[in-house]
Protein backbone atom coordinates (compact mmCIF):
# COMPACT_ATOMS: atom_id res chain seq x y z
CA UNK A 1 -5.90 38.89 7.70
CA UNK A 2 -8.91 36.96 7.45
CA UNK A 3 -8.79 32.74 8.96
CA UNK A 4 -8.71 31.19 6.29
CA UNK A 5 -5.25 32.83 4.92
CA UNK A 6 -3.97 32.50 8.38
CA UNK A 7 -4.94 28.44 8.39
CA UNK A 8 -3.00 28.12 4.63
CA UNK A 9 -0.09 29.65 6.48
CA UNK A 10 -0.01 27.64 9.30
CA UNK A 11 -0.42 24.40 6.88
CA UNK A 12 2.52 25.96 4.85
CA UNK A 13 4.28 26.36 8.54
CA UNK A 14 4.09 22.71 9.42
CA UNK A 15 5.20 21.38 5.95
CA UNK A 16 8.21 23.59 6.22
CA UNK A 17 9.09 22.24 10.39
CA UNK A 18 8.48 18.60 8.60
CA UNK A 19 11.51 19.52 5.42
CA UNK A 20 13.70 20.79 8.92
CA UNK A 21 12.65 17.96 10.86
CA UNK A 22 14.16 15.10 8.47
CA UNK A 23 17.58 16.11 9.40
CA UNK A 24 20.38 17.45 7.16
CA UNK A 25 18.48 19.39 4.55
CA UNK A 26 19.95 19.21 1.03
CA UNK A 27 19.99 22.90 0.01
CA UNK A 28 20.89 22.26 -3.60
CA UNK A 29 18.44 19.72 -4.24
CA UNK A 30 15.11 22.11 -3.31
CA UNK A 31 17.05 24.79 -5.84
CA UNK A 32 17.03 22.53 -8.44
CA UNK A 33 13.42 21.85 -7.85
CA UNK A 34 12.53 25.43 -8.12
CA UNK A 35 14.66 25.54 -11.42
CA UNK A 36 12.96 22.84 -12.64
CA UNK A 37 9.26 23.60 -11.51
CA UNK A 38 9.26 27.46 -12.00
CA UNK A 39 12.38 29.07 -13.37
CA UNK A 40 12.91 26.72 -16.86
CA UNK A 41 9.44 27.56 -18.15
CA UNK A 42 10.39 31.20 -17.99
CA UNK A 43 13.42 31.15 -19.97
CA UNK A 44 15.66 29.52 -17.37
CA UNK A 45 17.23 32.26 -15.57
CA UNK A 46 16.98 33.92 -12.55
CA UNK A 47 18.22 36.69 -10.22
CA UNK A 48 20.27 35.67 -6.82
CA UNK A 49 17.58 37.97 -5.23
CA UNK A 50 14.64 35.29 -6.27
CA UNK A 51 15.86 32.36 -4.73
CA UNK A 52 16.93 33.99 -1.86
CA UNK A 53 13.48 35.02 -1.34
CA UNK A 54 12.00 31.44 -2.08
CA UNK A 55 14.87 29.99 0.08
CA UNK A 56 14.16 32.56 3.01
CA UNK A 57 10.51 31.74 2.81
CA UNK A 58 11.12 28.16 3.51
CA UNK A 59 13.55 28.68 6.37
CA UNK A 60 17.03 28.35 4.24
CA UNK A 61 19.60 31.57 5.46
CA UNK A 62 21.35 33.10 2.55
CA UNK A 63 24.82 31.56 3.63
CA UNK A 64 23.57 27.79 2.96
CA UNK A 65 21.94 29.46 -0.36
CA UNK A 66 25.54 30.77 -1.54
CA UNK A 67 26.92 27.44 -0.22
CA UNK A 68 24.23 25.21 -2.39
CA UNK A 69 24.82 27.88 -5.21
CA UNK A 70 28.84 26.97 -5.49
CA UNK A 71 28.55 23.31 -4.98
CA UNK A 72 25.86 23.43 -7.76
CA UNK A 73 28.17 25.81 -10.15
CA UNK A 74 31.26 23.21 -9.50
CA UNK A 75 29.32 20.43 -10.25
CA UNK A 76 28.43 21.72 -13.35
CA UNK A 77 24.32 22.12 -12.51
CA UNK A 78 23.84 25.98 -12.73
CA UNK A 79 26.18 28.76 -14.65
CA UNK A 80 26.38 32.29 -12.96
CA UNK A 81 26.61 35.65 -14.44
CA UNK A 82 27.34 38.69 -12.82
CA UNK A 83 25.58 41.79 -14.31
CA UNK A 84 26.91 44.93 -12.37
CA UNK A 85 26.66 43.82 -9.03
CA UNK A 86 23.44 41.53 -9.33
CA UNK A 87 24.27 37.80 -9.92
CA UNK A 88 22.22 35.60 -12.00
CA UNK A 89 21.45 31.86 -12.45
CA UNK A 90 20.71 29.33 -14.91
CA UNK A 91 20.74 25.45 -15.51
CA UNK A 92 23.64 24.22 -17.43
CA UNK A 93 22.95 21.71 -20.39
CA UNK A 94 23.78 18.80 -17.49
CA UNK A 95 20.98 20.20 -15.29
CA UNK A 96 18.47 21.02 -17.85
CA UNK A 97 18.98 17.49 -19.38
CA UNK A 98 18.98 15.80 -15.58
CA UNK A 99 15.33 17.84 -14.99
CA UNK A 100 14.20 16.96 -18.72
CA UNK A 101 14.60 13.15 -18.24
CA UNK A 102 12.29 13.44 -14.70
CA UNK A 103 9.92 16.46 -15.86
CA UNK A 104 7.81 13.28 -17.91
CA UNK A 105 7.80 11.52 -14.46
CA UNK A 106 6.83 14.45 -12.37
CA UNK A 107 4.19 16.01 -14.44
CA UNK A 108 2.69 12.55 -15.87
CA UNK A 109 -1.24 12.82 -15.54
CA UNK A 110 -1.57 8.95 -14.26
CA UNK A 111 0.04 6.01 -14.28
CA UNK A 112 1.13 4.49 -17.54
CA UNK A 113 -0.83 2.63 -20.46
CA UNK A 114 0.42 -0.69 -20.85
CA UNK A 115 -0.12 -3.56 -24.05
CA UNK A 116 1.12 -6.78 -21.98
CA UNK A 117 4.45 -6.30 -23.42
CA UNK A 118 7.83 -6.18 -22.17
CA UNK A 119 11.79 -5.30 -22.82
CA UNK A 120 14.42 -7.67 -21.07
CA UNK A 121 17.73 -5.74 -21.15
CA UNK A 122 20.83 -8.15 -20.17
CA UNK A 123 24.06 -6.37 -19.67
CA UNK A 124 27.39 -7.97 -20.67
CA UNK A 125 28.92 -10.07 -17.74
CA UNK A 126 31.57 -7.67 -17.14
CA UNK A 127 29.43 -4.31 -17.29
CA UNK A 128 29.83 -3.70 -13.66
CA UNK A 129 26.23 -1.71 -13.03
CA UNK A 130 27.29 1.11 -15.09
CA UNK A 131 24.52 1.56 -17.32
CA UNK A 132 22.13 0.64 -13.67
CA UNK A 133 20.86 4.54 -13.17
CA UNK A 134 20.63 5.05 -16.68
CA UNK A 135 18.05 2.06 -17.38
CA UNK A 136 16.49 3.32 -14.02
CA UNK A 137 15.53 6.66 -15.50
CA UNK A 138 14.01 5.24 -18.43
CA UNK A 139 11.54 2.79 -16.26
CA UNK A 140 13.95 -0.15 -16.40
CA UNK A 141 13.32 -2.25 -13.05
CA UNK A 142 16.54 -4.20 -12.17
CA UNK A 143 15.54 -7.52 -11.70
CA UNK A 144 18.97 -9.34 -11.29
CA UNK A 145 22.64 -8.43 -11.50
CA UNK A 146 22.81 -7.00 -15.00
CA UNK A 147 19.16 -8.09 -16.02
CA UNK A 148 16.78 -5.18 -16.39
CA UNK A 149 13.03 -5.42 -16.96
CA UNK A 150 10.74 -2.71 -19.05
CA UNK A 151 6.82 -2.92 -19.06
CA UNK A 152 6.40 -2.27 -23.05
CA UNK A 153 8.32 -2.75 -26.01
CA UNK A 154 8.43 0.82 -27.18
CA UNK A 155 12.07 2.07 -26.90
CA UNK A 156 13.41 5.37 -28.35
CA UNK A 157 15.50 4.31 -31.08
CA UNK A 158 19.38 3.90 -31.14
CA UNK A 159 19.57 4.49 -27.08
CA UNK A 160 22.89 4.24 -26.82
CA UNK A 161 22.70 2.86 -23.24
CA UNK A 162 20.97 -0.80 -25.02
CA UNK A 163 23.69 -0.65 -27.20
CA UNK A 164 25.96 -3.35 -25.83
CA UNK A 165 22.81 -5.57 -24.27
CA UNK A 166 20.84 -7.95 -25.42
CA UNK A 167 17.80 -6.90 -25.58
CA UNK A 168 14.36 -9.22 -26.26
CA UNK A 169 11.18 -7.91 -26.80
CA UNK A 170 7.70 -9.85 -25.74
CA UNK A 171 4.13 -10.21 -24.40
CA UNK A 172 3.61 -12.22 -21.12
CA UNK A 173 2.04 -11.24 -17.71
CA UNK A 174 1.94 -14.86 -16.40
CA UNK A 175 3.65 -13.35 -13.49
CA UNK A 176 2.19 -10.20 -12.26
CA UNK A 177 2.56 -11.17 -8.04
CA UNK A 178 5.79 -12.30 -8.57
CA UNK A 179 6.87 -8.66 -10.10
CA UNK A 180 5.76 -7.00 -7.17
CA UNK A 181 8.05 -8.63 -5.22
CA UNK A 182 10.63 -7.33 -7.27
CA UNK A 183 10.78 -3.69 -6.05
CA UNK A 184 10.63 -1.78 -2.69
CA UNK A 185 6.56 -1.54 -2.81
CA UNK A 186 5.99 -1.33 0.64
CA UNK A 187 8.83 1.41 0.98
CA UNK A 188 7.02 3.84 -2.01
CA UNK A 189 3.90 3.00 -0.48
CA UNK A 190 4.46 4.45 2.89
CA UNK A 191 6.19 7.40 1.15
CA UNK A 192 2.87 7.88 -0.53
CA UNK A 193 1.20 7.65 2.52
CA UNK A 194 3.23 10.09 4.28
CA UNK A 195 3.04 12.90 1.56
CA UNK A 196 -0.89 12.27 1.69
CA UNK A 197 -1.23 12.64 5.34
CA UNK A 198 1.12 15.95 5.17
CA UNK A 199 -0.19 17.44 2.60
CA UNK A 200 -4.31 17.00 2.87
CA UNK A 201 -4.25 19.77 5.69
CA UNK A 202 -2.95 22.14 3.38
CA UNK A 203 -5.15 21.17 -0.25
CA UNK A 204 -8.38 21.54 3.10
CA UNK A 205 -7.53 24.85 3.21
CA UNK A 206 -6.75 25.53 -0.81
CA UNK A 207 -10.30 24.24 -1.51
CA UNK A 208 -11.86 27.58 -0.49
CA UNK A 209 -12.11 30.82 -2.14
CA UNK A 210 -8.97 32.42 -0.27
CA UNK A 211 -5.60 32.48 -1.90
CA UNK A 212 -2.39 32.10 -0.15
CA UNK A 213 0.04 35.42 -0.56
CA UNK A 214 2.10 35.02 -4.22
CA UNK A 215 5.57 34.27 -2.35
CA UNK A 216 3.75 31.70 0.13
CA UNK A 217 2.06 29.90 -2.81
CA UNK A 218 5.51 29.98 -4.77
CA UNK A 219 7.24 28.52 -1.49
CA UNK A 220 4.20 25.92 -0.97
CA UNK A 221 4.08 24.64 -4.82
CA UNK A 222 8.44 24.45 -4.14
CA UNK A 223 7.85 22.13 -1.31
CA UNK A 224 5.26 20.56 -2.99
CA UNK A 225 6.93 19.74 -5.93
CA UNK A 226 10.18 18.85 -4.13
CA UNK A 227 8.35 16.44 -1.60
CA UNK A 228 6.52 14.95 -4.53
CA UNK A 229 9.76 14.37 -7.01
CA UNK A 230 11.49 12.95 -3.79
CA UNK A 231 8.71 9.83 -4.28
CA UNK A 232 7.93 9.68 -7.70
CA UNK A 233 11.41 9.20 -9.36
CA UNK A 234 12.09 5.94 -6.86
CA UNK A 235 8.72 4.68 -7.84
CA UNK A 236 9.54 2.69 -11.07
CA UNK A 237 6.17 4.06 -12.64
CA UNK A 238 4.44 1.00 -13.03
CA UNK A 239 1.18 0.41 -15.28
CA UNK A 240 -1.74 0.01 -12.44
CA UNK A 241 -2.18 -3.44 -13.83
CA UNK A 242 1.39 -4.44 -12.05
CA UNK A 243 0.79 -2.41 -8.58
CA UNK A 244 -1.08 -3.68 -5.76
CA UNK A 245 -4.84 -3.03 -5.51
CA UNK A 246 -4.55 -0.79 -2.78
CA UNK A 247 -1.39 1.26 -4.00
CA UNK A 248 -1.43 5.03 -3.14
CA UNK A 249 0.10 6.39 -5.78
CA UNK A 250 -2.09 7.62 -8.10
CA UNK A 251 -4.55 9.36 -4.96
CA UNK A 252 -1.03 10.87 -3.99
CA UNK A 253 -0.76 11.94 -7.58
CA UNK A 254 -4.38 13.46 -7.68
CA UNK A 255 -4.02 15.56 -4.39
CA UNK A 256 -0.40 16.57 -5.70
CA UNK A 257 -2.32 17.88 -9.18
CA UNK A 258 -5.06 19.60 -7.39
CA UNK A 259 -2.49 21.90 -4.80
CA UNK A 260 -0.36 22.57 -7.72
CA UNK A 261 -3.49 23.99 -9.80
CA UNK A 262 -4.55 25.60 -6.95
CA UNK A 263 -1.52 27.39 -6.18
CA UNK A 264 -0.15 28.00 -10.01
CA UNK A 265 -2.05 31.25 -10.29
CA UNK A 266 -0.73 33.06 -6.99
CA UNK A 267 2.37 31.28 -7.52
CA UNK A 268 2.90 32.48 -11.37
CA UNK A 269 1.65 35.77 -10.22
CA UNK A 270 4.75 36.36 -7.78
CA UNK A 271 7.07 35.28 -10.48
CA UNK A 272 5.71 37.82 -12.48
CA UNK A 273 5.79 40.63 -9.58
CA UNK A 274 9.65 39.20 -9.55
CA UNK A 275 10.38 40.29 -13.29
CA UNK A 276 10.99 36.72 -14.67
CA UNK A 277 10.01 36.76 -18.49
CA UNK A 278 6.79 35.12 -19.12
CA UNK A 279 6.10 31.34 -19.69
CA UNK A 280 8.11 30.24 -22.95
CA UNK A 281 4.63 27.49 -23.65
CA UNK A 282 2.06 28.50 -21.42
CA UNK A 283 -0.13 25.86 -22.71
CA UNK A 284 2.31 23.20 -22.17
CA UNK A 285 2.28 24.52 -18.69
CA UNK A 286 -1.05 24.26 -18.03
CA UNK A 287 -0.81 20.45 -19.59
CA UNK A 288 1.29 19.81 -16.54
CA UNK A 289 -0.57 16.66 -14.40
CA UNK A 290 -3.09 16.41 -17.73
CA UNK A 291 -5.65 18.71 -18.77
């Protein structure tokens, strides 16, 4: 094995001591990931064996896999089928639909166009937060107790989580430093940071010619993926005229694209080698973080 494979590895090696190193490790939450990143475009099903394999490769024993497996089939996220004495998984409609809503966020080529308009959202006084996670997922930022703010006017229509708001449509950005102040910047910022720092080592040694091995690119674009979702989906995805000068996010989002590319090809290979069916859109694939 020549150096450069061996560096990839140990990059790989680090970023999996750093996912054991944060403390309890949320099993189900990296399976969903994988799901989401590599098993949905393939027809959204796949063999116990697989993500054992993945799971092993980052350090997970096949006991805390089974656990994760049950507390996600309780909760509704995955359905299992047993086929002779092979088990199989696949997102239920609550999973897919959770990983739909954030698949937009995750795979988004840059930050967002914005017009100078806005939506204000006011809940009715005795809504009690409940639509709160909702409004978050569509790019809501809460502002106040039951007043939610939206950086453009376009809304799908008949959401039926602004059905009992007022809602007001606008243009004004007489504000913009006072927004900022609104959300945890400084907290996303350093999060940014942090996945930069950990993960430049490893795109150093991507840049070559050498490939990782299929199942170590399938394990690194896993982490990847997981580290980077773990960011993005707090991040309220505001347009870069409403985020400070400096903000990291979009060179976070640029090294994020170019590992990804770099390790689709090795990555898709060992899904292949695994007997997944092929990509359902391979070119919406490929539009993943833009053309």
């Amino acid at each position: 094995m020549d150096a450069p494979t061996e560096t990839a590895e140990t990059a790989l090696s680090d970023l999996i001591d750093r996912l054991h190193g944060r403390g309890r490790l949320r099993v189900w939450s990296l399976v969903i990931t994988l799901f989401g990143d590599a098993i949905v475009p393939r027809g959204g099903e796949a063999p116990l064996a697989a993500l054992q394999t993945v799971m092993a490769r980052l350090g997970i024993e096949a006991g805390a896999l089974r656990t994760a497996m049950s507390r996600l089939a309780g909760d509704g996220w995955v359905v299992r089928e047993r086929r002779g004495r092979n088990s199989f998984f696949s997102l239920d409609r609550h999973g897919q639909h959770a990983f739909d809503l954030a698949t937009r966020r995750i795979y988004a080529a840059g930050a967002p166009d914005w017009d100078g308009s806005w939506t204000v959202a006011i809940a009715p006084p005795n809504g009690n937060g409940e639509h709160d996670e909702a409004l978050k997922e569509r790019g809501f930022l809460k502002i106040a107790e039951g007043v939610h703010l939206l950086p453009r006017t376009r809304m799908p229509n008949g959401d039926a989580v602004l059905a009992d708001m007022l809602v007001i449509h606008g243009s004004s950005a007489e504000h913009p430093e006072m927004l900022r102040s609104l959300w945890p910047s400084d907290e996303i910022a350093a999060a940014y940071a942090e996945l930069i720092a950990d993960y430049t080592p490893l795109a150093d040694q991507l840049a070559g010619t050498h490939m990782p091995a299929p199942i170590d690119a399938m394990a690194a674009r896993t982490l990847l993926i997981h580290d980077w979702r773990r960011i993005v989906l707090r991040d309220p995805g505001l347009p870069t005229a409403l985020v400070p000068q400096d903000w990291p996010g979009e060179t976070a989002r640029r090294l994020v694209r170019d590992i990804y590319r770099r390790l689709s090809a090795p990555s898709e290979a060992w899904l292949d080698e695994t007997g997944l069916p092929a990509l359902v859109d391979a070119e919406g694939f490929g539009r993943r973080f833009g053309d």
